[in-house]
PDB file of N, CA and C in Angstrom:
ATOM      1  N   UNK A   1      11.737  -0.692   1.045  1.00  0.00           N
ATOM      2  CA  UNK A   1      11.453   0.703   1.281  1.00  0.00           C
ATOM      3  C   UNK A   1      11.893   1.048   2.694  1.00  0.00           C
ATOM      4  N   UNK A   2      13.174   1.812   2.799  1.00  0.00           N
ATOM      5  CA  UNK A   2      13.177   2.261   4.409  1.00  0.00           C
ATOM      6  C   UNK A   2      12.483   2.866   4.943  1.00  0.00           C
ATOM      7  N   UNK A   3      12.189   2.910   6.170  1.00  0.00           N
ATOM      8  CA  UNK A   3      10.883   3.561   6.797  1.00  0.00           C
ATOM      9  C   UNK A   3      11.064   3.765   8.023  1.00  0.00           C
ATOM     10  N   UNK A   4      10.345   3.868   9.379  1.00  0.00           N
ATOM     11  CA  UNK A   4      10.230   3.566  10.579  1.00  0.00           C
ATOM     12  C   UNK A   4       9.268   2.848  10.763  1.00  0.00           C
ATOM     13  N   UNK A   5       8.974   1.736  12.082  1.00  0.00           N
ATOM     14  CA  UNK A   5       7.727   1.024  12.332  1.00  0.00           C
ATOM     15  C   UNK A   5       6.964   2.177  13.081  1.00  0.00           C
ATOM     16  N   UNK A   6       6.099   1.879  12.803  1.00  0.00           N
ATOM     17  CA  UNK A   6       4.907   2.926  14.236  1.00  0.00           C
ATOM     18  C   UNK A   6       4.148   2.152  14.751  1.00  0.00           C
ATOM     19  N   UNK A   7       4.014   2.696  15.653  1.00  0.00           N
ATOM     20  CA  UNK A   7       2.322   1.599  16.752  1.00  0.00           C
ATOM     21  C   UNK A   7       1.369   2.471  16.789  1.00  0.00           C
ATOM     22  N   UNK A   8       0.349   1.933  16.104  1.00  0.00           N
ATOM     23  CA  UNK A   8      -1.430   2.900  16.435  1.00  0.00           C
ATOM     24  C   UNK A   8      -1.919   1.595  16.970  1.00  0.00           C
ATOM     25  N   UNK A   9      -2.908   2.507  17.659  1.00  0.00           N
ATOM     26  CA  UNK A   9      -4.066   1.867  18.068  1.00  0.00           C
ATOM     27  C   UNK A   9      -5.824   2.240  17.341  1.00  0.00           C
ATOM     28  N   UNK A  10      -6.151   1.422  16.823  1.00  0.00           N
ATOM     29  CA  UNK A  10      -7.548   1.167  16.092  1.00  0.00           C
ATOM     30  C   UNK A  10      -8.776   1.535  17.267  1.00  0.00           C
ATOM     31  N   UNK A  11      -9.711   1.765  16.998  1.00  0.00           N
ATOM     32  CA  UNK A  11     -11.142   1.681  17.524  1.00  0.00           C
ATOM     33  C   UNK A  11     -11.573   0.723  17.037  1.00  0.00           C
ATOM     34  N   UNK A  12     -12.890   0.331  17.185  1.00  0.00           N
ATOM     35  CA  UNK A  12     -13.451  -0.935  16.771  1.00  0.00           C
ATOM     36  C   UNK A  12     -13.774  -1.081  15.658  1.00  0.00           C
ATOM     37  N   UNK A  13     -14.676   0.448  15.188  1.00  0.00           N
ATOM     38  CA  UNK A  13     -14.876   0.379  13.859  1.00  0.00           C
ATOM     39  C   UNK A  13     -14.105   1.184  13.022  1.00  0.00           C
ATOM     40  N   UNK A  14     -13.252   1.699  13.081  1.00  0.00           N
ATOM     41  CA  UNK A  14     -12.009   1.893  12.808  1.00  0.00           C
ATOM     42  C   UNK A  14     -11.273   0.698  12.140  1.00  0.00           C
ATOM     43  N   UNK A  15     -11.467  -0.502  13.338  1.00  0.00           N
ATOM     44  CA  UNK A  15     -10.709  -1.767  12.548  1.00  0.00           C
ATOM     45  C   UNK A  15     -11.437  -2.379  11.947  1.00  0.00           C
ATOM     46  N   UNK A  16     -12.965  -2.338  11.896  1.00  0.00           N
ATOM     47  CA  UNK A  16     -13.879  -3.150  10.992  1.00  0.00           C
ATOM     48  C   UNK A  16     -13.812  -2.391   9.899  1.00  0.00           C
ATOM     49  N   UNK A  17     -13.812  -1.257   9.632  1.00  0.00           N
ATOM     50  CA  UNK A  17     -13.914  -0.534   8.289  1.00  0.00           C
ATOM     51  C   UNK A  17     -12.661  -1.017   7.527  1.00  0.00           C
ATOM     52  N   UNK A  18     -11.513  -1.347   8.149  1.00  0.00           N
ATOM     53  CA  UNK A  18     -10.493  -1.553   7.545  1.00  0.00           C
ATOM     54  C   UNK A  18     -10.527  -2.965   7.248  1.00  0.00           C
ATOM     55  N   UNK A  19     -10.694  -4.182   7.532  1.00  0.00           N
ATOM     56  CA  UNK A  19     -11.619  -4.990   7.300  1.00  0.00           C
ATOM     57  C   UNK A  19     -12.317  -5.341   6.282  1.00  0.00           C
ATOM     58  N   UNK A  20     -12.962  -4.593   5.890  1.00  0.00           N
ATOM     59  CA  UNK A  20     -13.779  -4.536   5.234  1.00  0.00           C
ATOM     60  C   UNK A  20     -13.497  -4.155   3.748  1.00  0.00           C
ATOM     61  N   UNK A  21     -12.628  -3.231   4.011  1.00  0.00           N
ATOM     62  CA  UNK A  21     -11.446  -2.655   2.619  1.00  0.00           C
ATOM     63  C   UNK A  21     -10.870  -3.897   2.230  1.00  0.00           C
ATOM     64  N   UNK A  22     -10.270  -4.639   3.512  1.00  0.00           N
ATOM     65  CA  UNK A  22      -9.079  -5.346   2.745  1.00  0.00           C
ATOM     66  C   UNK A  22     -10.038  -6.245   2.366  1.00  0.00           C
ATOM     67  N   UNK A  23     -11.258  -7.232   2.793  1.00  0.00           N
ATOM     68  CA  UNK A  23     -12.210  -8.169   2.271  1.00  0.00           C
ATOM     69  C   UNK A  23     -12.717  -7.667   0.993  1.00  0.00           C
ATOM     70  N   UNK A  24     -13.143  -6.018   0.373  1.00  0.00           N
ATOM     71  CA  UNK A  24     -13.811  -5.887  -0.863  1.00  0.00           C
ATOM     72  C   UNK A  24     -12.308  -5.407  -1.586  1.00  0.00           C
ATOM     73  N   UNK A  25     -11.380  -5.036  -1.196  1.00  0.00           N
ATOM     74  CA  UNK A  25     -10.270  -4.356  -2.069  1.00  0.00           C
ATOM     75  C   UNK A  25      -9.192  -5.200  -2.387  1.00  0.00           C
ATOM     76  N   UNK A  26      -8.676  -5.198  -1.373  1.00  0.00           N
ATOM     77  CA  UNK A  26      -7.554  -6.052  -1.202  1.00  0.00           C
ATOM     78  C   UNK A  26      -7.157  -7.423  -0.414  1.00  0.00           C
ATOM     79  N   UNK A  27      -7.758  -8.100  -1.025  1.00  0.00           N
ATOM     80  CA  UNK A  27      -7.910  -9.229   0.255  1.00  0.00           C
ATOM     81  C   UNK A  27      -6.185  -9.591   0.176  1.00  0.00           C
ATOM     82  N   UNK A  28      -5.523  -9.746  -0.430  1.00  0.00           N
ATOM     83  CA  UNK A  28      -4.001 -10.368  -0.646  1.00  0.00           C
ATOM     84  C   UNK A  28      -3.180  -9.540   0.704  1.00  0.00           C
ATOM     85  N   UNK A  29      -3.654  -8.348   1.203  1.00  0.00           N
ATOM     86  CA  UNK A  29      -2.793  -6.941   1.937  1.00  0.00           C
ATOM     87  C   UNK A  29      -3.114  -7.834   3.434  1.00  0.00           C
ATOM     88  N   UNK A  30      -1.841  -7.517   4.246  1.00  0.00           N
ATOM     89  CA  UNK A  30      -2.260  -7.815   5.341  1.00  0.00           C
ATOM     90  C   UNK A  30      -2.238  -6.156   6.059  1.00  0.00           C
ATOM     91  N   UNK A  31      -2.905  -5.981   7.376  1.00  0.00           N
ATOM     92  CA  UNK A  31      -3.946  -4.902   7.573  1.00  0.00           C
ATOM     93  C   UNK A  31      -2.145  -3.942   7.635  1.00  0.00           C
ATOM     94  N   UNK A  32      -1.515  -4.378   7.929  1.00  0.00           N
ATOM     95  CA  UNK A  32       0.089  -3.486   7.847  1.00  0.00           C
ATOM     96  C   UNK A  32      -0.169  -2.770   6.780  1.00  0.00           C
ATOM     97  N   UNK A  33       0.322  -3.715   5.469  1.00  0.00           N
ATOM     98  CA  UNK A  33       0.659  -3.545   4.538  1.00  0.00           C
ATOM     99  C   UNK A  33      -1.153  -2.262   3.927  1.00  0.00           C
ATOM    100  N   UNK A  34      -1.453  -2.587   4.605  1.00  0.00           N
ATOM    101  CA  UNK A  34      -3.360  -1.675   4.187  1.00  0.00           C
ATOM    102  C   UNK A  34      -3.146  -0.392   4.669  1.00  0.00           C
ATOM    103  N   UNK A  35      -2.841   0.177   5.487  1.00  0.00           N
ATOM    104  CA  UNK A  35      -2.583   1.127   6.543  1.00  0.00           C
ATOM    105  C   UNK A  35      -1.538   1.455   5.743  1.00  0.00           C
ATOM    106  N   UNK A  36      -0.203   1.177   5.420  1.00  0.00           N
ATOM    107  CA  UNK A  36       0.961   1.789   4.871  1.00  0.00           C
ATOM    108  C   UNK A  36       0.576   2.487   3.377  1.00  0.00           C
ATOM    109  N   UNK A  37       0.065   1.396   2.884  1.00  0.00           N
ATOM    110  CA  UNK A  37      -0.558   1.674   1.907  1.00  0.00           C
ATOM    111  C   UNK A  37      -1.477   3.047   1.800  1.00  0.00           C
ATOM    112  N   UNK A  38      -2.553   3.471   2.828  1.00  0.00           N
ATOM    113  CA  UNK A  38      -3.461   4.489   2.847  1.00  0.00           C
ATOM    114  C   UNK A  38      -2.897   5.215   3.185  1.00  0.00           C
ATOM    115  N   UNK A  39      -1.952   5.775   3.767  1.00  0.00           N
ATOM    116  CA  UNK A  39      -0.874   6.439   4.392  1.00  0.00           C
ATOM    117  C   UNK A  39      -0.392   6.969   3.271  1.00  0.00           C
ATOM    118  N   UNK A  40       0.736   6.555   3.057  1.00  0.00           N
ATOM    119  CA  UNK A  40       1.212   6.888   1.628  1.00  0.00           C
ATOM    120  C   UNK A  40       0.664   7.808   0.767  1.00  0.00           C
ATOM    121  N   UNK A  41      -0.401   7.221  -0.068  1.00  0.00           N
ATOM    122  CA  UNK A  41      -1.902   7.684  -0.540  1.00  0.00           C
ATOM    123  C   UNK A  41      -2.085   9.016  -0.607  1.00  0.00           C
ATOM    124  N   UNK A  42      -2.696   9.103   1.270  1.00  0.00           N
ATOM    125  CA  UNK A  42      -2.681  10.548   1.673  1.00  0.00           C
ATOM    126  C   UNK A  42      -1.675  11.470   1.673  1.00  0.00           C
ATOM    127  N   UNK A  43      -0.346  10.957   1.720  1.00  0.00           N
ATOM    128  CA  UNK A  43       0.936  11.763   2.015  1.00  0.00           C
ATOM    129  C   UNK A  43       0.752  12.602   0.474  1.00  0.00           C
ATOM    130  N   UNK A  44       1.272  11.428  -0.274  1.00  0.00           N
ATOM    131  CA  UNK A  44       1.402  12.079  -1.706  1.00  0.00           C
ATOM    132  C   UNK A  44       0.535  12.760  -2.383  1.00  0.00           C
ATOM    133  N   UNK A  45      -1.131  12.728  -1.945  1.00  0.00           N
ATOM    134  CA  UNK A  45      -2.059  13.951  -2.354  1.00  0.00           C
ATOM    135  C   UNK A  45      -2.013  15.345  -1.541  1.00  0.00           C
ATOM    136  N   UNK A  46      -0.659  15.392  -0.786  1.00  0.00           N
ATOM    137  CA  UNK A  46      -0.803  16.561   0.477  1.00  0.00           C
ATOM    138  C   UNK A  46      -0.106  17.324  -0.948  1.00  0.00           C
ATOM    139  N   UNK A  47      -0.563  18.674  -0.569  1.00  0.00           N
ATOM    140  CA  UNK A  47      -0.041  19.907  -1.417  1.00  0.00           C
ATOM    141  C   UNK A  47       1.573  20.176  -1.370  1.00  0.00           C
ATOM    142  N   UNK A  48       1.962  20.253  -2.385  1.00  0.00           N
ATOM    143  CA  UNK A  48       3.270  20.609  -2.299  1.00  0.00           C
ATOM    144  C   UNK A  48       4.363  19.031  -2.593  1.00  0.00           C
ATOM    145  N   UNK A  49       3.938  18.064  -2.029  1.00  0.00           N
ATOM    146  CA  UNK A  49       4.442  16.892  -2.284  1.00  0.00           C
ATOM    147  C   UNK A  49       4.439  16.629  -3.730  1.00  0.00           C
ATOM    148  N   UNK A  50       6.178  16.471  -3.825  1.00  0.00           N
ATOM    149  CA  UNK A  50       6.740  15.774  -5.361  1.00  0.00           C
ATOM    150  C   UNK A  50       5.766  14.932  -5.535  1.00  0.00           C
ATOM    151  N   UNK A  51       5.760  14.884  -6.980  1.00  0.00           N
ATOM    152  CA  UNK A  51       5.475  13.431  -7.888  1.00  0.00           C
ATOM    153  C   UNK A  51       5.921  12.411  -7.691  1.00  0.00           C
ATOM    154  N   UNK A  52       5.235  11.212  -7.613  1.00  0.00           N
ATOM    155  CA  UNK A  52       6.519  10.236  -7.484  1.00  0.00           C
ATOM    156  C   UNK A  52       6.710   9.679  -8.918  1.00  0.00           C
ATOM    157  N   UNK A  53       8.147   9.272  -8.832  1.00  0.00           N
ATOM    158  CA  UNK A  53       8.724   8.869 -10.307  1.00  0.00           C
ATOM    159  C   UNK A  53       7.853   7.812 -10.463  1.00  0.00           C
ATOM    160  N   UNK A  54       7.615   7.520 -11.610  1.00  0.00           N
ATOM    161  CA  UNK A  54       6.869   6.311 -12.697  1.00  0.00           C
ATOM    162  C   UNK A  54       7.058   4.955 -12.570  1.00  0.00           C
ATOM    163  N   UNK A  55       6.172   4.090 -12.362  1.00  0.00           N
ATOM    164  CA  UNK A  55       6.644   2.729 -12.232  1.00  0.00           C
ATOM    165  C   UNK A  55       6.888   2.303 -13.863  1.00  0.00           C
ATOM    166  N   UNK A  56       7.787   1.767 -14.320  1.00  0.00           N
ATOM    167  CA  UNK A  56       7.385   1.591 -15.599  1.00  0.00           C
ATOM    168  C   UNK A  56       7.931  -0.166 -15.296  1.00  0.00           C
ATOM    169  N   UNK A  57       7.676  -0.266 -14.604  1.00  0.00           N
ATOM    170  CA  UNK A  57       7.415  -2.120 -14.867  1.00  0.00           C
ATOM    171  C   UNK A  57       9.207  -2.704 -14.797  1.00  0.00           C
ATOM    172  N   UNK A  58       9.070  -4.251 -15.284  1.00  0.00           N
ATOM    173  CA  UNK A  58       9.961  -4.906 -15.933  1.00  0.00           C
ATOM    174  C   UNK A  58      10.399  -4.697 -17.378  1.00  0.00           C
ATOM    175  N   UNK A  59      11.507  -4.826 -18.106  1.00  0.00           N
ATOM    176  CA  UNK A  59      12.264  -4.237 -19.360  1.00  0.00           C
ATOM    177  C   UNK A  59      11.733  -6.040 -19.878  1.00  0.00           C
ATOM    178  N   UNK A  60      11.623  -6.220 -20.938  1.00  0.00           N
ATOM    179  CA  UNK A  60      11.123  -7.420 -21.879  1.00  0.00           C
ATOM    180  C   UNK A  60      11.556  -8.865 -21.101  1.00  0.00           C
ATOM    181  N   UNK A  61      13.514  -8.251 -21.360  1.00  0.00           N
ATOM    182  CA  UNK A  61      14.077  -9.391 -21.146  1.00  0.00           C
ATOM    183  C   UNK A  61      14.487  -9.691 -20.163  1.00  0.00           C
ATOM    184  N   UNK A  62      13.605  -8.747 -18.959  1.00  0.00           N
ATOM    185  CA  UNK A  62      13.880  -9.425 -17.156  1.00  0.00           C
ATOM    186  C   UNK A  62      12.609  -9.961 -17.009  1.00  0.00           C
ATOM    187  N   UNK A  63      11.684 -10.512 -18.343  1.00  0.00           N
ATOM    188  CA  UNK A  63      10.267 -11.326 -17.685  1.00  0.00           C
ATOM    189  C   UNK A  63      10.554 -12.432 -17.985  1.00  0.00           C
ATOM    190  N   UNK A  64      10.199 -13.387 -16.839  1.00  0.00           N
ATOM    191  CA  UNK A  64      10.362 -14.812 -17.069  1.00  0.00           C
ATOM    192  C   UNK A  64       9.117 -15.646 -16.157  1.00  0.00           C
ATOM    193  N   UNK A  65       8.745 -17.069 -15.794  1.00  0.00           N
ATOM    194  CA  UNK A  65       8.218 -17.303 -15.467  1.00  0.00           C
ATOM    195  C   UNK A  65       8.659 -17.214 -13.783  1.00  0.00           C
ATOM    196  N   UNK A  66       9.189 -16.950 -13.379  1.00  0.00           N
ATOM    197  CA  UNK A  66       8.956 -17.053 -12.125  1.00  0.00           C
ATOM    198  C   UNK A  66       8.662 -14.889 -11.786  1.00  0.00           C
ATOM    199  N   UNK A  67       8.677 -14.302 -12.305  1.00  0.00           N
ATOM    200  CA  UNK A  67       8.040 -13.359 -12.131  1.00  0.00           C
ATOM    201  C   UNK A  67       6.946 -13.033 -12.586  1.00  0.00           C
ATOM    202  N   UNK A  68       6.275 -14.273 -13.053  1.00  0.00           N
ATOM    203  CA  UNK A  68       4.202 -14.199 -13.120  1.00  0.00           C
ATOM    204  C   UNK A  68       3.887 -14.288 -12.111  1.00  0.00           C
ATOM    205  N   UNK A  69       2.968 -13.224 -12.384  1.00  0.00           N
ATOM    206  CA  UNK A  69       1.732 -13.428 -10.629  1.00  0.00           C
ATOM    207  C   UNK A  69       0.558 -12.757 -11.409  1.00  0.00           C
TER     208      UNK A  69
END
């Protein structure tokens, strides 16, 4: 996904709340990938923002075992 990097800076509980998401939600996300993620989120519930097109997965015969997870 092209993008730009950004630099924020957290508060304390700011970063514990987030924390805390990724420990009950997402433990697999690292706090980047958590933040990009909520970001996003919010973007695409802003008014006026397209739909985004449909994930519709893998087609039958591009599943194999090394794309289980």
């Amino acid at each position: 996904m092209p993008g730009a990097a950004v630099t924020i800076i957290l508060g304390e509980a700011q970063l514990a709340a987030l924390d805390r998401y990724l420990r009950d939600h997402k433990p697999t996300l690292t706090r980047e990938q958590a933040l990009s993620e909520i970001v996003a989120a919010w973007a695409n519930a802003q008014p006026g923002t397209p739909p985004l097109p449909a994930d519709e997965g893998l087609r039958p015969e591009e599943l194999n075992a090394s794309n289980d997870t």
